[in-house]
C-alpha atoms as a PDB file:
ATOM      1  CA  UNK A   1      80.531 212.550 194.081  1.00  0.00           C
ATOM      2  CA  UNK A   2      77.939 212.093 191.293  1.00  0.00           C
ATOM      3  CA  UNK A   3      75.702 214.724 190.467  1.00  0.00           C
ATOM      4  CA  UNK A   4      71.823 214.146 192.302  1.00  0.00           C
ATOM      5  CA  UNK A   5      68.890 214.150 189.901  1.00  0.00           C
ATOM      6  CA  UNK A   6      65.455 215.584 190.753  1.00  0.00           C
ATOM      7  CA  UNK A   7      62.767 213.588 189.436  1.00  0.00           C
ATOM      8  CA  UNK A   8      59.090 213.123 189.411  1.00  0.00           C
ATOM      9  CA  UNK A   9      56.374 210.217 190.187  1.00  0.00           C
ATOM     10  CA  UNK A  10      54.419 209.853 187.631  1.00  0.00           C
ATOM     11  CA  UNK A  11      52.888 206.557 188.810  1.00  0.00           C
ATOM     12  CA  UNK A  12      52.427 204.225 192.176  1.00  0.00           C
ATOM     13  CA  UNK A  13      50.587 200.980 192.228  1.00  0.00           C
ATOM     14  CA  UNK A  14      50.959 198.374 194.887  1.00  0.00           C
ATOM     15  CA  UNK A  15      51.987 194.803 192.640  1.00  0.00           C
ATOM     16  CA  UNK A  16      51.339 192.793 195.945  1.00  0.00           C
ATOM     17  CA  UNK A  17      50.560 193.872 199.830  1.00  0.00           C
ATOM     18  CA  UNK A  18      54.289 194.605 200.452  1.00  0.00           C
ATOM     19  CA  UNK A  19      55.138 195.335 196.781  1.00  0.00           C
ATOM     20  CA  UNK A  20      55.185 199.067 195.324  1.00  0.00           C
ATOM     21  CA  UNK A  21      55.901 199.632 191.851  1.00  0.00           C
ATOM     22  CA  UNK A  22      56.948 203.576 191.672  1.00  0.00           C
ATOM     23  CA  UNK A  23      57.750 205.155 187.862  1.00  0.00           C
ATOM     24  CA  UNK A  24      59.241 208.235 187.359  1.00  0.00           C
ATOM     25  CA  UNK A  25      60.376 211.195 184.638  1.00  0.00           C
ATOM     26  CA  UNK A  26      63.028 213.851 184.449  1.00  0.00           C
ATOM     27  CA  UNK A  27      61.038 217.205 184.022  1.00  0.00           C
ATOM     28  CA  UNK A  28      63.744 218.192 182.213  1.00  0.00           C
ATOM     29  CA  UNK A  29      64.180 215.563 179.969  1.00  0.00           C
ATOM     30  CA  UNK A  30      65.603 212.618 179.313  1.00  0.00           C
ATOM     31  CA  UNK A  31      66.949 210.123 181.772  1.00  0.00           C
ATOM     32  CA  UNK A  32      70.661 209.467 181.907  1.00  0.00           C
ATOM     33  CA  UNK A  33      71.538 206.274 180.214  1.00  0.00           C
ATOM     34  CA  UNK A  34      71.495 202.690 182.146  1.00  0.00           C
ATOM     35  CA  UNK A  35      72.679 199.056 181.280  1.00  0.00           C
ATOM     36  CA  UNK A  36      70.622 195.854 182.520  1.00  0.00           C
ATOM     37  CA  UNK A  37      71.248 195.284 186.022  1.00  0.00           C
ATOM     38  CA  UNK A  38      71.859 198.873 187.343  1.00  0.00           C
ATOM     39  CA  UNK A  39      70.565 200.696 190.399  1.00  0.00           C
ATOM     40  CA  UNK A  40      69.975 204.346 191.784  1.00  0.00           C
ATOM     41  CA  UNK A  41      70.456 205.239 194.908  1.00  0.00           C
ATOM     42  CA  UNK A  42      67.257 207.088 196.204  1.00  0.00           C
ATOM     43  CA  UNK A  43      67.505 209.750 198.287  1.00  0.00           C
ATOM     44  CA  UNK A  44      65.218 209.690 201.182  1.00  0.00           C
ATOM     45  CA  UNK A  45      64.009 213.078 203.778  1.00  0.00           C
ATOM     46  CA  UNK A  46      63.097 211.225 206.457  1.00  0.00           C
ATOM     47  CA  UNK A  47      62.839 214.369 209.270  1.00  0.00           C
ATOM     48  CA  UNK A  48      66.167 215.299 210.299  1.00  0.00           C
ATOM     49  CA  UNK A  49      67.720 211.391 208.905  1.00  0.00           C
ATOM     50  CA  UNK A  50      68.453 211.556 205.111  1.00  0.00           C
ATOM     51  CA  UNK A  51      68.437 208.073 203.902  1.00  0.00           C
ATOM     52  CA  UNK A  52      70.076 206.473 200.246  1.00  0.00           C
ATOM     53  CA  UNK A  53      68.471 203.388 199.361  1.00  0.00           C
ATOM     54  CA  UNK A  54      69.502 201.435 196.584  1.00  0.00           C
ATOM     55  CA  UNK A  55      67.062 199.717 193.822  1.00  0.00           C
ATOM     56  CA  UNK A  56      67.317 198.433 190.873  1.00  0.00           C
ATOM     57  CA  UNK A  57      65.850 199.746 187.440  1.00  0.00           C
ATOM     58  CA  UNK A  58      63.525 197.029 186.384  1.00  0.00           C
ATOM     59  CA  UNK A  59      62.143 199.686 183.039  1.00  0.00           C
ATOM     60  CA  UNK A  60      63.667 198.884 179.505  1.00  0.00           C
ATOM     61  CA  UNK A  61      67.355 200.502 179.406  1.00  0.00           C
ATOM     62  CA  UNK A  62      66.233 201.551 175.515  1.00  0.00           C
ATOM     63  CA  UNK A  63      63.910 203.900 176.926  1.00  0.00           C
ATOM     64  CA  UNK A  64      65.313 206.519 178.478  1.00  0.00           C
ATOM     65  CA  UNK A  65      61.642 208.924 179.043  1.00  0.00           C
ATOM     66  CA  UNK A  66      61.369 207.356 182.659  1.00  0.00           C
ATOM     67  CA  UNK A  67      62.853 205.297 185.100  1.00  0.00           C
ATOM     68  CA  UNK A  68      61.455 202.541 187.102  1.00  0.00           C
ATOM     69  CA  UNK A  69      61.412 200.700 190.340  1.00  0.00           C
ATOM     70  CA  UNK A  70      59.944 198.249 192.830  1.00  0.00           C
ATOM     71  CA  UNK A  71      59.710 198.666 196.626  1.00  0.00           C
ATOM     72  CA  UNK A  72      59.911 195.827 199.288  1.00  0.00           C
ATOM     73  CA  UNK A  73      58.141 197.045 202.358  1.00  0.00           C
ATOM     74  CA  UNK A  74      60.290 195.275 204.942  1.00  0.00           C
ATOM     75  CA  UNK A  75      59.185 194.609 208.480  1.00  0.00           C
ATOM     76  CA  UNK A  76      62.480 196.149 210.314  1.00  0.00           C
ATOM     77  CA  UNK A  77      62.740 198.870 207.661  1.00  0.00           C
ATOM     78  CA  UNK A  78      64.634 202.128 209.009  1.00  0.00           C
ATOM     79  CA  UNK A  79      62.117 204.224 207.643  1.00  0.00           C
ATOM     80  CA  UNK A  80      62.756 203.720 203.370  1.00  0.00           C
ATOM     81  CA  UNK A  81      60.639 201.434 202.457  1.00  0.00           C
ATOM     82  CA  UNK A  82      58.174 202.752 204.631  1.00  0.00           C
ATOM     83  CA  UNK A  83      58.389 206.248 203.406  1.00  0.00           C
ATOM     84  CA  UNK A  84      58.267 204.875 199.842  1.00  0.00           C
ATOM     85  CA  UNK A  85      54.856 202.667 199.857  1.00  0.00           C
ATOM     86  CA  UNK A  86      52.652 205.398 202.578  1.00  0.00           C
ATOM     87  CA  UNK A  87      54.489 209.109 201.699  1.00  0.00           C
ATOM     88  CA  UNK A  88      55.366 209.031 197.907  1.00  0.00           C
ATOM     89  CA  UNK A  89      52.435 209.809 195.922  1.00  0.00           C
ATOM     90  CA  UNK A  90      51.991 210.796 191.995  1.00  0.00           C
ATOM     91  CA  UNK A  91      53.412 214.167 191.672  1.00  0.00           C
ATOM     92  CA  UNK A  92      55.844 214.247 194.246  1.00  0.00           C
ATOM     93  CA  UNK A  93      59.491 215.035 193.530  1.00  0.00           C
ATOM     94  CA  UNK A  94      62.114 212.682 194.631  1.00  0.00           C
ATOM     95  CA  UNK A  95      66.038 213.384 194.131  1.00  0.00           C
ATOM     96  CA  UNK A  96      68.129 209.957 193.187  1.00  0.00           C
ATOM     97  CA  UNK A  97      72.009 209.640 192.077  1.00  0.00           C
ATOM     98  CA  UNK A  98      73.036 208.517 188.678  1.00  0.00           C
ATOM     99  CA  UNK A  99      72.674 204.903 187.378  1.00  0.00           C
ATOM    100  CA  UNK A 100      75.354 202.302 188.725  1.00  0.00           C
ATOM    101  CA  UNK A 101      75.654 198.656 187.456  1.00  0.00           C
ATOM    102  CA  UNK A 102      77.661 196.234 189.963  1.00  0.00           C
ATOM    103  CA  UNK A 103      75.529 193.193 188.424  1.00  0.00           C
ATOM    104  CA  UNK A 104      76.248 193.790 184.856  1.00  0.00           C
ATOM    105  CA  UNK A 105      75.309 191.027 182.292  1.00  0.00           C
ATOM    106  CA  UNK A 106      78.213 189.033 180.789  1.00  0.00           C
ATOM    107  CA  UNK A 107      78.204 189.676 177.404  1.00  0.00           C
ATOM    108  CA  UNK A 108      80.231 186.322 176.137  1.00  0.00           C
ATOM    109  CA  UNK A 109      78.093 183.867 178.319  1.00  0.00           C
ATOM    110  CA  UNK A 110      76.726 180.754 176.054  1.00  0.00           C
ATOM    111  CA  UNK A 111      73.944 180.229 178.540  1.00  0.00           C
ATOM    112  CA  UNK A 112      72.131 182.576 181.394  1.00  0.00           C
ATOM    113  CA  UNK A 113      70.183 180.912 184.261  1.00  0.00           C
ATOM    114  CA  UNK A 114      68.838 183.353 186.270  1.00  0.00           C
ATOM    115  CA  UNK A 115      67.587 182.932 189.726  1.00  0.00           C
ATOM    116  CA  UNK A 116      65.622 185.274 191.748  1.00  0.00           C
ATOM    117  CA  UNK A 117      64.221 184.992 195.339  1.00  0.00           C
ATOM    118  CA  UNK A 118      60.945 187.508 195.863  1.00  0.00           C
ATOM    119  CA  UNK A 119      61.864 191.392 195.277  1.00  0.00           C
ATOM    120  CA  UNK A 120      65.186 190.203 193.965  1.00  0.00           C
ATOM    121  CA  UNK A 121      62.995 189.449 190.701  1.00  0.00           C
ATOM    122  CA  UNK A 122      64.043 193.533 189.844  1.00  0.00           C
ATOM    123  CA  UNK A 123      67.599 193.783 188.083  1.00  0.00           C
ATOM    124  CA  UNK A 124      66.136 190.356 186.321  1.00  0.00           C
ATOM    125  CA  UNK A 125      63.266 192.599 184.187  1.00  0.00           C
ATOM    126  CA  UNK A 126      65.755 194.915 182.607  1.00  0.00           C
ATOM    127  CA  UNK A 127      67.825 191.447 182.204  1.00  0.00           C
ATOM    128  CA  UNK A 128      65.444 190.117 180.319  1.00  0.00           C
ATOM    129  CA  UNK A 129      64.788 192.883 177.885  1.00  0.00           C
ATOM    130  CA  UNK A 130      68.696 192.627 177.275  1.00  0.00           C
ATOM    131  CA  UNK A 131      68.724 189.306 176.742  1.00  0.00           C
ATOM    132  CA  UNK A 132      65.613 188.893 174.373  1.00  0.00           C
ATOM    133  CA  UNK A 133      67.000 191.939 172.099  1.00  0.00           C
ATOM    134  CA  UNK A 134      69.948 189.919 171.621  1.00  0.00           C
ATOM    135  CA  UNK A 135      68.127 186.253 171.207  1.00  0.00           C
ATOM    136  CA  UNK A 136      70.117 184.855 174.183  1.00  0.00           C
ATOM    137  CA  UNK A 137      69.653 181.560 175.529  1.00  0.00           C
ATOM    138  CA  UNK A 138      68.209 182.308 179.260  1.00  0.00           C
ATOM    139  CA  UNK A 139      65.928 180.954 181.865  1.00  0.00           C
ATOM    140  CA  UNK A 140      64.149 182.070 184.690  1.00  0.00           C
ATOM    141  CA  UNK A 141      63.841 180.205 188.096  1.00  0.00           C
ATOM    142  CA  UNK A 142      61.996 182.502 190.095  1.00  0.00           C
ATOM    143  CA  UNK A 143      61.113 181.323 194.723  1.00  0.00           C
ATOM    144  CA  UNK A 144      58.549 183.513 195.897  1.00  0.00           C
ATOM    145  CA  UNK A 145      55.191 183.338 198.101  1.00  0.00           C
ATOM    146  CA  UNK A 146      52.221 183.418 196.285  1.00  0.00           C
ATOM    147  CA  UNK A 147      50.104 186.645 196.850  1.00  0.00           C
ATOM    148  CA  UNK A 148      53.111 188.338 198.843  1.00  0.00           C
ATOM    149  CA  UNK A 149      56.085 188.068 197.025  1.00  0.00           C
ATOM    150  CA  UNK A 150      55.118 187.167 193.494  1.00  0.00           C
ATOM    151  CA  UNK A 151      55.686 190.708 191.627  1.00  0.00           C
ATOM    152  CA  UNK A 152      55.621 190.236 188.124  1.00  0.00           C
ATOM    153  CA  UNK A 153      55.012 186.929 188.309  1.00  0.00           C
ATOM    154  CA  UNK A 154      51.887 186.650 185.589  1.00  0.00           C
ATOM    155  CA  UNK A 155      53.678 189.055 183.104  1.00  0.00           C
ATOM    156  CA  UNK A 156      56.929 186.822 183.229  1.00  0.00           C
ATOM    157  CA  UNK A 157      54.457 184.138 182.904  1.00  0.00           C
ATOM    158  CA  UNK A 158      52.701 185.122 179.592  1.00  0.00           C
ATOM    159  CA  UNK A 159      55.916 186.473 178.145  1.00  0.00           C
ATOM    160  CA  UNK A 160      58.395 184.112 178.787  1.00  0.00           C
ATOM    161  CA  UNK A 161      56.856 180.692 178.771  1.00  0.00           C
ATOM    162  CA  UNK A 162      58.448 177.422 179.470  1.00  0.00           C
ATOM    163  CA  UNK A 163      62.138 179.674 179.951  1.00  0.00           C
ATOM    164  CA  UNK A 164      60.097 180.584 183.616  1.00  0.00           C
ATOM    165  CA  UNK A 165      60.743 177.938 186.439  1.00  0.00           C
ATOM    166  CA  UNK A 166      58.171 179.291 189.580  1.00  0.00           C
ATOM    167  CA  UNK A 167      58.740 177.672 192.829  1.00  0.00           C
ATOM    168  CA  UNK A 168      55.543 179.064 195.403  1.00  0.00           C
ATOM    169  CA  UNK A 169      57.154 178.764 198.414  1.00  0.00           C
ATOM    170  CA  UNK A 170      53.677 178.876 200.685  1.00  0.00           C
ATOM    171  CA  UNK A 171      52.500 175.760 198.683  1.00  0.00           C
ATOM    172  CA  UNK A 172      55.409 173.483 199.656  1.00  0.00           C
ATOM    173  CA  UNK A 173      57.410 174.168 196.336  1.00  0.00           C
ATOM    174  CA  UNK A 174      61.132 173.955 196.761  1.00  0.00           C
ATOM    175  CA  UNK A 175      64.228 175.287 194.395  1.00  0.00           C
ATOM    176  CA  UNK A 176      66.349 172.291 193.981  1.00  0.00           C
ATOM    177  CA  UNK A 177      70.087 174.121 193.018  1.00  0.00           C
ATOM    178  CA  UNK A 178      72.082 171.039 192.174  1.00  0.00           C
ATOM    179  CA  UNK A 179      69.866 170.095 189.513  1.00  0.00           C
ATOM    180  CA  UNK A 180      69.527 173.719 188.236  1.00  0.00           C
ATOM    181  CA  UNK A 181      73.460 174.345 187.985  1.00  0.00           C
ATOM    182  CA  UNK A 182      73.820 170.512 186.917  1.00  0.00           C
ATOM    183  CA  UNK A 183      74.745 169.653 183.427  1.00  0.00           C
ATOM    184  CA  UNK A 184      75.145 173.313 182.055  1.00  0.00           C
ATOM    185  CA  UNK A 185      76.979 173.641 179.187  1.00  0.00           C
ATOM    186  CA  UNK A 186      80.624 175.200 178.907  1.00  0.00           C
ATOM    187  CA  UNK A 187      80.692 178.980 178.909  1.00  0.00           C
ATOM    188  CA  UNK A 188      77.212 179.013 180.821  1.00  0.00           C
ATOM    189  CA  UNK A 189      76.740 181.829 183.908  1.00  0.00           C
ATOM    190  CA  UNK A 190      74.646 181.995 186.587  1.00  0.00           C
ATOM    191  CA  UNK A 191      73.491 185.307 188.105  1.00  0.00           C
ATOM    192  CA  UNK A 192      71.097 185.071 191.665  1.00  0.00           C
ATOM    193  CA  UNK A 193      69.299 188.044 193.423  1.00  0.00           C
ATOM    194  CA  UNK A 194      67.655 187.541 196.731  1.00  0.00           C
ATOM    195  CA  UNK A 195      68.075 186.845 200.379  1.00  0.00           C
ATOM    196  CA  UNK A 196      71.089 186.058 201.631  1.00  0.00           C
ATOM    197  CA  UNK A 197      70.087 182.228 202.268  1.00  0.00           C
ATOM    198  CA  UNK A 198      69.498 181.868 198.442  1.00  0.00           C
ATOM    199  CA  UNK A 199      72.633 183.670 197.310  1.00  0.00           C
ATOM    200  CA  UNK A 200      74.772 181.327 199.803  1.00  0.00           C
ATOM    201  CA  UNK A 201      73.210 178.389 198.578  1.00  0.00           C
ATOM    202  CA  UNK A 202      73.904 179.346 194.776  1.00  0.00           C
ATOM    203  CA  UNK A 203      77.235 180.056 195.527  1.00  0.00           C
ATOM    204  CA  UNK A 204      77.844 177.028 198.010  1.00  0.00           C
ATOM    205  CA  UNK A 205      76.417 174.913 195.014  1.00  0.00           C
ATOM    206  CA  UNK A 206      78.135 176.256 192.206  1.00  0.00           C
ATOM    207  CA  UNK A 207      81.573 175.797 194.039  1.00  0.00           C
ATOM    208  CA  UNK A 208      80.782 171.897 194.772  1.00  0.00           C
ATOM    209  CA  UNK A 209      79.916 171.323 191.209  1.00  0.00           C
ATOM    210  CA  UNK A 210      82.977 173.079 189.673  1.00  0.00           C
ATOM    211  CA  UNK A 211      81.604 176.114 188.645  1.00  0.00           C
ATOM    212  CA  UNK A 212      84.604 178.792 187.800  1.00  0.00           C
ATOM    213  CA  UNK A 213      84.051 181.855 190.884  1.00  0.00           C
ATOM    214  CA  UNK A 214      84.226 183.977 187.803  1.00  0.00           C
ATOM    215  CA  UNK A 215      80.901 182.420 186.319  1.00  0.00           C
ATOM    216  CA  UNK A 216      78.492 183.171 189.001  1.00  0.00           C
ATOM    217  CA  UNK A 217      77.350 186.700 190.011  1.00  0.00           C
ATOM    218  CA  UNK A 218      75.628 187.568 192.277  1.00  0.00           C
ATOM    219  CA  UNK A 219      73.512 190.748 194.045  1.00  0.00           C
ATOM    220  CA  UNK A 220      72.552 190.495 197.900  1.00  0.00           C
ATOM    221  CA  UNK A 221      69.807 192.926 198.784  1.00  0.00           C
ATOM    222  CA  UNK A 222      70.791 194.115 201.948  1.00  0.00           C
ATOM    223  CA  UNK A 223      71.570 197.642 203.735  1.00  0.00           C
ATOM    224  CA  UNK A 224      72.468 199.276 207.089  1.00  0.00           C
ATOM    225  CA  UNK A 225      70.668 197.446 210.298  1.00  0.00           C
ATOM    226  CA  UNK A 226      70.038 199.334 213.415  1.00  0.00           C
ATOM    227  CA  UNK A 227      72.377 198.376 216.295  1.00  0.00           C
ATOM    228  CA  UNK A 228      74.078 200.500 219.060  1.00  0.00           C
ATOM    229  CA  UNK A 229      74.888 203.691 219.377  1.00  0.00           C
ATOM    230  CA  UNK A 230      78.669 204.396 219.343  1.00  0.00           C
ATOM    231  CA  UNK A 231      81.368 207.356 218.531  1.00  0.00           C
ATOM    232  CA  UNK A 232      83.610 208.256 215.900  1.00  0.00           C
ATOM    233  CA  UNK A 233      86.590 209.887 215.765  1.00  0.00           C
ATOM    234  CA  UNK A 234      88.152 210.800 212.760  1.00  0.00           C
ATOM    235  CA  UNK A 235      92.194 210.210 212.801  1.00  0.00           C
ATOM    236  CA  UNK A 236      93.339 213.032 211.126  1.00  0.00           C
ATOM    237  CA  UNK A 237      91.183 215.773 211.855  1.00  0.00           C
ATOM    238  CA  UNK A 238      90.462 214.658 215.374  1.00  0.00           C
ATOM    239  CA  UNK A 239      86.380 215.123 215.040  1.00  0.00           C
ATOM    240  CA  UNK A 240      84.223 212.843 216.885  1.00  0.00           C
ATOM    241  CA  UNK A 241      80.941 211.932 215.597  1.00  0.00           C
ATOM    242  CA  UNK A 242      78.591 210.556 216.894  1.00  0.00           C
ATOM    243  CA  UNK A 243      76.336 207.430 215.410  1.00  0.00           C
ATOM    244  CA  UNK A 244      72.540 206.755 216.253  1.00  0.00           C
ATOM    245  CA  UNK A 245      71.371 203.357 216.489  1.00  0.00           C
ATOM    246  CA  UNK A 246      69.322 204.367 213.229  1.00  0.00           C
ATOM    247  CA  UNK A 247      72.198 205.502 211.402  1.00  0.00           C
ATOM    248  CA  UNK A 248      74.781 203.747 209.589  1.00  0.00           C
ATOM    249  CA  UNK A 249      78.503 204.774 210.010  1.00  0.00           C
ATOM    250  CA  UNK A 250      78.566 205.812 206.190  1.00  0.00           C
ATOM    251  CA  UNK A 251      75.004 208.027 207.204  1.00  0.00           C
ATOM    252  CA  UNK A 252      76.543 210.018 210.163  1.00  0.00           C
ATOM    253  CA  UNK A 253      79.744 210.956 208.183  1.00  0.00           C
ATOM    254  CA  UNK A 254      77.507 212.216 205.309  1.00  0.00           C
ATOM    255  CA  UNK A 255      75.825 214.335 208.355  1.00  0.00           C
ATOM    256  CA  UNK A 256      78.583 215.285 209.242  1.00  0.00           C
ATOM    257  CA  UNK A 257      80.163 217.166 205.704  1.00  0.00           C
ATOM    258  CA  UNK A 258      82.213 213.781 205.572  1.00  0.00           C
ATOM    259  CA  UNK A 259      81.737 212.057 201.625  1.00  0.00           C
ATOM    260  CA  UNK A 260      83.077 208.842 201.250  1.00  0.00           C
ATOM    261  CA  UNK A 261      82.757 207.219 197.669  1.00  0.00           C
ATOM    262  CA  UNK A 262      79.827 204.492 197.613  1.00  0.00           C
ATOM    263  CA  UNK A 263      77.674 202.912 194.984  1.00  0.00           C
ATOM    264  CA  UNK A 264      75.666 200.026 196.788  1.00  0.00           C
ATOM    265  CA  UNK A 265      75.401 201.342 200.672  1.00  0.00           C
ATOM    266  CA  UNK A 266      74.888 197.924 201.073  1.00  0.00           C
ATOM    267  CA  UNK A 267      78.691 196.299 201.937  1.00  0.00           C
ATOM    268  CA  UNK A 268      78.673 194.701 197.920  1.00  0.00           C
ATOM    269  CA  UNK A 269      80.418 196.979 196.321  1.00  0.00           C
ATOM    270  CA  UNK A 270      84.140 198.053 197.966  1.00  0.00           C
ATOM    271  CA  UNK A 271      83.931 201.549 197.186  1.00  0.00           C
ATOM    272  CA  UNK A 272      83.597 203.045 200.793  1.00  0.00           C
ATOM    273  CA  UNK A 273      86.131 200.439 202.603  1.00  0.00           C
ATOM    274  CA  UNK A 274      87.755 202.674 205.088  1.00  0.00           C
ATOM    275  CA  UNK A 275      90.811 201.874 207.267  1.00  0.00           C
ATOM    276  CA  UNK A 276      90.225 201.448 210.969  1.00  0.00           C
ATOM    277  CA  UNK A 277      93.063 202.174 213.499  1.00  0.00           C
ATOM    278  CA  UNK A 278      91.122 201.399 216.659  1.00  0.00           C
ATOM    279  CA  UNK A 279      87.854 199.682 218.217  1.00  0.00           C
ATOM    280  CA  UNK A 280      86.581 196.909 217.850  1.00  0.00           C
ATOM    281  CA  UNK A 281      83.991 196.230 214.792  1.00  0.00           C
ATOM    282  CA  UNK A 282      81.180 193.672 213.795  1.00  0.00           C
ATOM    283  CA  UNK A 283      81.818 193.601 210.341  1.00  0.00           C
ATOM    284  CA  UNK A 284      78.571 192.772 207.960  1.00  0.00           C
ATOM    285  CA  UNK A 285      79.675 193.332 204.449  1.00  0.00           C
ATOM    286  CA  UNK A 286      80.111 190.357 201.807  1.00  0.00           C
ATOM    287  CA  UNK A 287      83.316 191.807 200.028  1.00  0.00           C
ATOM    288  CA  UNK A 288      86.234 191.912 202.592  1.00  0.00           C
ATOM    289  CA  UNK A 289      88.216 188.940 203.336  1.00  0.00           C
ATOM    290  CA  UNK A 290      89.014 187.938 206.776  1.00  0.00           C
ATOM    291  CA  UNK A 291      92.727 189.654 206.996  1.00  0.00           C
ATOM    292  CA  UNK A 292      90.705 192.646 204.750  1.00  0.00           C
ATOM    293  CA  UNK A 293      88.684 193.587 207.651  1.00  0.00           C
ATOM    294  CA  UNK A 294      91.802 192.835 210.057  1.00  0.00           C
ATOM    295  CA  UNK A 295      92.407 196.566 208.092  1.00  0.00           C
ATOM    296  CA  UNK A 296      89.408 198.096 206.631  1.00  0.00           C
ATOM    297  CA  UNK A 297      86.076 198.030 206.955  1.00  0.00           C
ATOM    298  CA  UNK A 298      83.044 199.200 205.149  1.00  0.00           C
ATOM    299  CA  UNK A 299      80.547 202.253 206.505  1.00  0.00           C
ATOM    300  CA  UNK A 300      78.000 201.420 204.867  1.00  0.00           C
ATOM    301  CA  UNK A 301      76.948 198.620 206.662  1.00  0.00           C
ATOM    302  CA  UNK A 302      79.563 197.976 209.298  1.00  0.00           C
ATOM    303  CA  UNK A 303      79.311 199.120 212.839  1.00  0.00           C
ATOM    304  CA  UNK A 304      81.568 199.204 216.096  1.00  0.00           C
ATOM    305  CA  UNK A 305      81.033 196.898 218.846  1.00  0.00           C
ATOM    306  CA  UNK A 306      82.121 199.137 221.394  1.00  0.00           C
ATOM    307  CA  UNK A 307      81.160 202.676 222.456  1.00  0.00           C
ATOM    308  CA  UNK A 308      84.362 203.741 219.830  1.00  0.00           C
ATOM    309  CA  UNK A 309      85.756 203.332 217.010  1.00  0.00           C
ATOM    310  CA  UNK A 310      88.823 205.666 215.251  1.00  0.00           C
ATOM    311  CA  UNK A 311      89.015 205.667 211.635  1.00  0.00           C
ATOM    312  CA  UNK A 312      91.869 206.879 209.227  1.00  0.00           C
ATOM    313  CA  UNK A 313      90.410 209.941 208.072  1.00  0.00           C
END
C-alpha cells in the first residue's frame, strides 16, 4: 500500500451552507506531485471507525506548497463529511494517502466540454488551470442550486467568461445534453462529474449521438452506504469477520489486518474487485459487467444480501 502523509489545516471556510473548502501543508515540505483530476483519500478517526474518503484536489497541480479540497456535507453521511465541516479546525493534523488520478485529462482532445453537477465542480478547478496553461479550447457547463450548491461559482464566473454555461437549478434552469454534445467537432471529449442522474444522462446521450465510449469520461461521486449487518469469512484462512451496518466490506477487512489494493473506495476504479465463492450480493459499483459480478465483486461499496458472504481470500 501507499505510504500515508500527515498533513496540516492551514485554512477552513464554508463556500456555501453545505460547502467546506479545507487547505492544507506538509510540515515537512513539499507536497507530492499531482496531475489535473486527481484525488486523496482522507483518512478519517471517527471513534473506534476509521474512515477513507476520497476528494479531489481542486489547488493548482504547479504548486506543490499545499493541497486543497472541498467538502459536501451530505445528509446520510457515515460520519466524513460530518467530521470534516464541525471537527477539523485550522491547526489540526489530518493523515491522507498519496495523489491518484482515475479522471485524467486527455491530452490529444481537439475540444473539452466539461460538465459538472454541484460539488462535482472539484476535479474541474485543477482542470481548468491545465487547460488554460496549455491554451485549450474548453467550456464549462456547470447545474447547481443557487446559494447551496454553487461553490466557485462567481470565481469561474469572472475568470472564465462566456466558456461558463450556469444552469440554477432552484430557478427552473435546465441542462439540455443533446444540444451540448450536438455538433462537436471530431476529436472533441467530454468529461462529467456529479450525481449519478447527470453522469447517466451524459453517457446515455453521448451513446445516441455517436459519441466513441472512449471519448467520454466520467467521475461518479459516490462511496459506501449503510445497509445490513452481515459476516465474512475469508476462504483461505477461514476467519470470519464481521461487518457493521456502518461499515463497508473493504472497511471491516482493513479492521481486520486485511489490505486490499483501492484507489477510489467508491466502486470506479477496479482495484479492490475480489472474487466471491458464496452468498448472495447487491452489487453497487459502476465498473463490473453483469457476468463480472457473476465472479467478483468490489468491497468498497458492495455488500451481501444475506447474513454471509465467503470471499476468496
Amino acid at each position: 500500500m501507499s505510504s500515508v502523509l500527515e498533513v496540516r489545516i492551514t485554512d477552513a471556510k464554508m463556500l456555501t451552507p453545505v460547502i467546506r473548502e479545507l487547505t492544507f501543508v506538509n510540515p515537512s515540505g513539499r507536497l507530492p506531485g499531482f496531475s489535473a483530476g486527481s484525488h486523496v483519500q482522507v483518512h478519517l478517526p471517527l471513534g473506534e471507525r476509521n474512515l477513507r474518503n476520497a476528494y479531489s484536489l481542486t489547488s493548482d497541480p504547479a504548486d506543490l506548497h499545499h493541497y486543497r479540497i472541498a467538502v459536501r456535507l451530505q445528509d446520510d453521511s457515515r460520519g466524513g463529511s460530518r467530521f470534516l465541516h464541525q471537527q477539523v479546525q485550522v491547526g489540526d493534523s489530518l493523515r491522507i494517502s498519496p495523489p491518484a488520478n482515475l479522471f485524467a485529462l486527455h491530452s490529444a482532445a481537439r475540444q473539452h466540454i466539461l460538465i459538472a453537477g454541484g460539488i462535482g465542480i472539484t476535479p474541474f478547478l485543477a482542470y481548468i488551470t491545465a487547460l488554460e496553461q496549455r491554451n485549450a479550447d474548453f467550456e464549462l457547463h456547470y447545474a447547481y442550486r443557487k446559494g447551496l450548491t454553487d461553490a466557485y461559482t462567481d470565481e469561474l464566473q469572472q475568470r472564465l467568461g462566456t466558456c461558463l454555461h450556469g444552469y440554477d437549478r432552484s430557478a427552473g434552469e435546465t441542462l439540455d445534453l443533446a444540444a451540448v454534445l450536438s455538433a462537436r467537432p471530431l476529436g472533441s471529449h467530454v468529461y462529467v462529474c456529479g450525481p449519478e442522474r447527470l453522469l447517466m444522462g451524459v453517457k446515455e446521450q453521448a451513446k445516441a449521438l455517436g459519441w466513441p465510449e472512449g471519448r467520454v469520461h466520467w467521475e461518479a461521486f459516490s462511496g459506501a452506504e449503510p445497509g445490513l449487518p452481515f459476516s465474512l469469512e475469508l476462504a483461505r484462512s477461514g476467519r470470519r469477520i464481521q461487518v457493521s451496518a456502518e461499515q463497508s466490506l473493504l472497511e471491516a477487512l482493513e479492521s481486520a489486518g486485511v489490505e486490499i489494493p483501492n484507489l477510489c473506495r467508491g466502486g470506479v476504479c477496479g482495484q479492490c474487485a475480489t472474487r466471491h465463492l458464496k452468498g448472495d450480493i447487491e452489487h453497487r459499483d459502476h465498473v463490473l459487467s453483469a457476468a463480472e459480478q457473476a465472479e467478483f465483486l468490489m468491497p468498497c461499496v458492495s455488500r451481501a444480501c444475506g447474513s454471509s458472504v465467503l470471499l476468496d481470500l
